[in-house]
Protein backbone atom coordinates (compact mmCIF):
# COMPACT_ATOMS: atom_id res chain seq x y z
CA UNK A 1 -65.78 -30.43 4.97
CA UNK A 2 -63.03 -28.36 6.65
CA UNK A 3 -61.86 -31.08 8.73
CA UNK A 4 -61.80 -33.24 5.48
CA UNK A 5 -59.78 -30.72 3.55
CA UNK A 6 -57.34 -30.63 6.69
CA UNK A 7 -56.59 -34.31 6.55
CA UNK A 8 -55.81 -34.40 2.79
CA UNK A 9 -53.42 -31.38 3.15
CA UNK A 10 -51.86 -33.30 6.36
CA UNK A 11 -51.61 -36.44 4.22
CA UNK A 12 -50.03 -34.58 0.82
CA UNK A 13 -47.49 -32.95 3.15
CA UNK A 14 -46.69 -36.04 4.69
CA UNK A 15 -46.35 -37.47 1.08
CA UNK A 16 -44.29 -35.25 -0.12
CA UNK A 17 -41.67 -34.78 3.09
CA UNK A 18 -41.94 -39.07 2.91
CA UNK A 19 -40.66 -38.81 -0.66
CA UNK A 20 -38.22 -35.86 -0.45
CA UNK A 21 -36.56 -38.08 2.41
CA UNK A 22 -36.71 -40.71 0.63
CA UNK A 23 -34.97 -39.17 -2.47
CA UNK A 24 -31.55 -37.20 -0.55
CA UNK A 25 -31.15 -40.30 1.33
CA UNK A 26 -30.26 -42.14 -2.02
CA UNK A 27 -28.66 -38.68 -3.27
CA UNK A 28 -25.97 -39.43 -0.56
CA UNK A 29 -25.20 -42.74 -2.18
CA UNK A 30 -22.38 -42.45 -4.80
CA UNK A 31 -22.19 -46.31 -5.21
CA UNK A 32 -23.61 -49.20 -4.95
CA UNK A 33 -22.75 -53.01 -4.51
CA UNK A 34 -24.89 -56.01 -5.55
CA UNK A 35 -23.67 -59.51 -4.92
CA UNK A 36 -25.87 -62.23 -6.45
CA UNK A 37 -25.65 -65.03 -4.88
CA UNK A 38 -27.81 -67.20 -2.93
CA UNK A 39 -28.83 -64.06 -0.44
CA UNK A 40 -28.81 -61.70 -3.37
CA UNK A 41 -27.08 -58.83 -0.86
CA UNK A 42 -27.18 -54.92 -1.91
CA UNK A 43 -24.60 -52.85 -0.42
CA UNK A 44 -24.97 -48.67 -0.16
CA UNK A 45 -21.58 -46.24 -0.11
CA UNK A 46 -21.83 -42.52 0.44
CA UNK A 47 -18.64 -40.69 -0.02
CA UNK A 48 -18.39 -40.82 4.25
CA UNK A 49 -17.91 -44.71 3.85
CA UNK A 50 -15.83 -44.46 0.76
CA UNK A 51 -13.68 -42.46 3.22
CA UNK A 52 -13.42 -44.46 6.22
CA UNK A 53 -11.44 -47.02 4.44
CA UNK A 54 -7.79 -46.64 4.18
CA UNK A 55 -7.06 -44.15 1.20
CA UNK A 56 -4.35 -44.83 -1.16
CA UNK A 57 -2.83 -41.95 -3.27
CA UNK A 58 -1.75 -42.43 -6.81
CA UNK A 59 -0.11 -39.93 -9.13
CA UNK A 60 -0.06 -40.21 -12.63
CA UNK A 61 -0.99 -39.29 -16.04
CA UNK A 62 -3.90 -41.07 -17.63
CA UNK A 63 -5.00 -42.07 -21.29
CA UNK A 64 -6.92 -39.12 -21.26
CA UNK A 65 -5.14 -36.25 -19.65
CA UNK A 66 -0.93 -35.89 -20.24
CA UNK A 67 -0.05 -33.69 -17.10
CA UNK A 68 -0.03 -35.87 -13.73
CA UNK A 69 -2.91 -35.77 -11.64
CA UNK A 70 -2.97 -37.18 -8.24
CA UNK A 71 -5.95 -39.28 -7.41
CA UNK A 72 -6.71 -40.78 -4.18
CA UNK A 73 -9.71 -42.82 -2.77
CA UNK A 74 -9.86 -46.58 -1.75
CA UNK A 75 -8.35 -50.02 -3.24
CA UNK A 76 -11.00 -52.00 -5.09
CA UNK A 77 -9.79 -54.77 -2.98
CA UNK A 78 -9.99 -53.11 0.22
CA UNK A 79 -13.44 -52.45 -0.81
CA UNK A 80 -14.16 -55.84 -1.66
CA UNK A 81 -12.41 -57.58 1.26
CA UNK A 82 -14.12 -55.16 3.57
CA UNK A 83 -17.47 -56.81 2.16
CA UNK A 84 -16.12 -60.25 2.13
CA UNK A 85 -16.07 -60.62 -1.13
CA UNK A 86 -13.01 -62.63 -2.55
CA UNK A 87 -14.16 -64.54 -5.68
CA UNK A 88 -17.18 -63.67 -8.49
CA UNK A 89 -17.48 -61.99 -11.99
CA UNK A 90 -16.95 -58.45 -10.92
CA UNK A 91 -19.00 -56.27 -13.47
CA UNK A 92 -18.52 -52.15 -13.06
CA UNK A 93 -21.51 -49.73 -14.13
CA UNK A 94 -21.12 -46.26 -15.02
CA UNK A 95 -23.79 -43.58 -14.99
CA UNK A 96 -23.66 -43.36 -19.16
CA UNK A 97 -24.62 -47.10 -19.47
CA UNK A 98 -21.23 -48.31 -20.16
CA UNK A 99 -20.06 -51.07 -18.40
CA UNK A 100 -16.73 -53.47 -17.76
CA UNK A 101 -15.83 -56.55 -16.00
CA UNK A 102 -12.31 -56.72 -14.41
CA UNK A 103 -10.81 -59.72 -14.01
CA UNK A 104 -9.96 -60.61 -10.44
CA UNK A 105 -5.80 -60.82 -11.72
CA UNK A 106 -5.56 -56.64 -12.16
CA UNK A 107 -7.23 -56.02 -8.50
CA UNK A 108 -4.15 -55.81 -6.42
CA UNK A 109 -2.99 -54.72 -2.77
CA UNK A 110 -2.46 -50.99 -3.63
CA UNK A 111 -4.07 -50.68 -7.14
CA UNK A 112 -6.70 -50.14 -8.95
CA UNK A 113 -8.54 -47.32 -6.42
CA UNK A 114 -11.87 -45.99 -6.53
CA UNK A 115 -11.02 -42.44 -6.78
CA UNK A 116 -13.12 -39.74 -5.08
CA UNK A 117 -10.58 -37.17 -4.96
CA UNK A 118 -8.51 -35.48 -7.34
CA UNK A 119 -5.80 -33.26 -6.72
CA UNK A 120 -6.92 -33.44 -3.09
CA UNK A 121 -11.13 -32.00 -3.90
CA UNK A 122 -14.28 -34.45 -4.58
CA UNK A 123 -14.45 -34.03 -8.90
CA UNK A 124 -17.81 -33.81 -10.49
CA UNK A 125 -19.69 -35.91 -13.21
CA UNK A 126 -18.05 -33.31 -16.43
CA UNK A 127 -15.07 -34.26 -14.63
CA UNK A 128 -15.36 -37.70 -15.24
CA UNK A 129 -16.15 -38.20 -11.22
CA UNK A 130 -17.54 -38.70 -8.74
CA UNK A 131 -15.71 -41.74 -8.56
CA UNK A 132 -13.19 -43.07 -11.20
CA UNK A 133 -11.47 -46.67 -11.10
CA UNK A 134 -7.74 -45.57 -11.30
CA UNK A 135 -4.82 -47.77 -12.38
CA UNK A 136 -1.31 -46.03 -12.07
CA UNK A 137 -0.72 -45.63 -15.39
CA UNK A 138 2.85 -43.93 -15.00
CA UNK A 139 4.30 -46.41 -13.30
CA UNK A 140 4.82 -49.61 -15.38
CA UNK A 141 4.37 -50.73 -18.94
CA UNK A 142 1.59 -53.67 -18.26
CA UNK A 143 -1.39 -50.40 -17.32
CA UNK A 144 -0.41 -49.24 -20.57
CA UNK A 145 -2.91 -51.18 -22.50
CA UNK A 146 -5.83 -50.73 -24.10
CA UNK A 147 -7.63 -53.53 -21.51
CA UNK A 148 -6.47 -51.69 -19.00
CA UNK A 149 -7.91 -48.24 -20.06
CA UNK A 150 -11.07 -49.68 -20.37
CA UNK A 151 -11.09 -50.63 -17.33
CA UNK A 152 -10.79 -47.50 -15.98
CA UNK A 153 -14.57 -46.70 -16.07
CA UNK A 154 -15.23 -43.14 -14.48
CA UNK A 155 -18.90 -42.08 -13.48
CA UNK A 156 -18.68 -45.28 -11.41
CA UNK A 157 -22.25 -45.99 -9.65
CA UNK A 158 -22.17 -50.13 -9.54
CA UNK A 159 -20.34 -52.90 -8.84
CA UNK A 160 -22.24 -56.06 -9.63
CA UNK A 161 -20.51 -59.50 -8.32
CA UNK A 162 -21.76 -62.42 -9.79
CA UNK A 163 -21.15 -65.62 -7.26
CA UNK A 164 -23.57 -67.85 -8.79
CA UNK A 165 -22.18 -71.16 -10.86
C-alpha cells in the first residue's frame, strides 16, 4: 500500500511540475503568428526575439496621450519579412477581443513598429502594452486618421495572415 501511495505522489508531482512548465513557457510568449496557408504554420515571440530584430525608435504623440512619448520595438515588416511573409490578409488580435486588419499599403520600411518599449522600459497591460502597433503620428498628416488610429491596436497578442485564395 505504501509503495502504491509513493507512486501516485511521484506521478501528481510529476503532473504538476509537467504543467507548471508547460504554463511559464507560454508566459514568455508575448505574441504569436499564425499563417494559414497550405502548412497552416504557428510562429512564437518572447520579448528576447522581439528584440533581436533591428529596433526602430519613434517619438510622438498619439490619439490618446498629447505629450510625446518615445516608443521603440520592431517594424511590422521586418517582422514579417523575417518570417517570409510578403503577401496575405494580415488580421491583428488584442488581448480584449478587439481586432483589425491592416492593409499591406500602411506597412512600410520604418513604420508601423511593434512597440515593446516606451520611454526606453517594457510597459504593462494598464499601460496599453506589452506590445502596441505604433504609427508616427507627429510626423505627417496621412497617420492622422481615424483608419489609422484603429490600427494602432495595443495589448497586441496575434497576428493572423491569411494566404489562402
Amino acid at each position: 500500500m505504501r509503495t502504491h501511495s509513493r507512486i501516485y505522489r511521484y506521478l501528481g508531482i510529476c503532473m504538476i511540475w509537467l504543467l507548471v512548465t508547460s504554463i511559464s513557457s507560454n508566459a514568455d510568449t508575448l505574441l504569436s503568428i499564425t499563417i494559414n496557408d497550405n502548412n497552416d504554420a504557428r510562429i512564437t515571440l518572447t520579448d528576447e526575439d522581439l528584440l533581436a530584430l533591428p529596433q526602430v525608435m519613434i517619438e510622438t504623440s498619439t490619439p490618446w496621450d498629447e505629450e510625446a512619448i518615445t516608443f521603440s520595438g520592431p517594424t511590422l515588416k521586418a517582422l514579417l519579412t523575417q518570417n517570409n511573409i510578403s503577401e496575405g490578409e494580415l488580421n491583428l488580435h488584442a488581448s480584449n477581443r478587439y481586432q483589425i486588419q491592416i492593409p499591406w499599403e500602411y506597412i512600410e520600411d520604418t513604420s508601423p513598429i511593434i512597440a515593446n518599449r516606451m520611454n526606453g522600459s517594457p510597459f504593462s497591460r494598464r499601460e496599453r502594452g506589452p506590445l502596441w502597433i505604433i504609427f508616427p503620428f507627429d510626423s505627417d498628416d496621412r497617420y492622422r486618421s481615424y483608419e489609422v488610429s484603429a490600427m494602432s491596436i495595443w495589448q497586441l497578442i496575434s497576428i493572423e495572415i491569411d494566404t489562402k485564395p
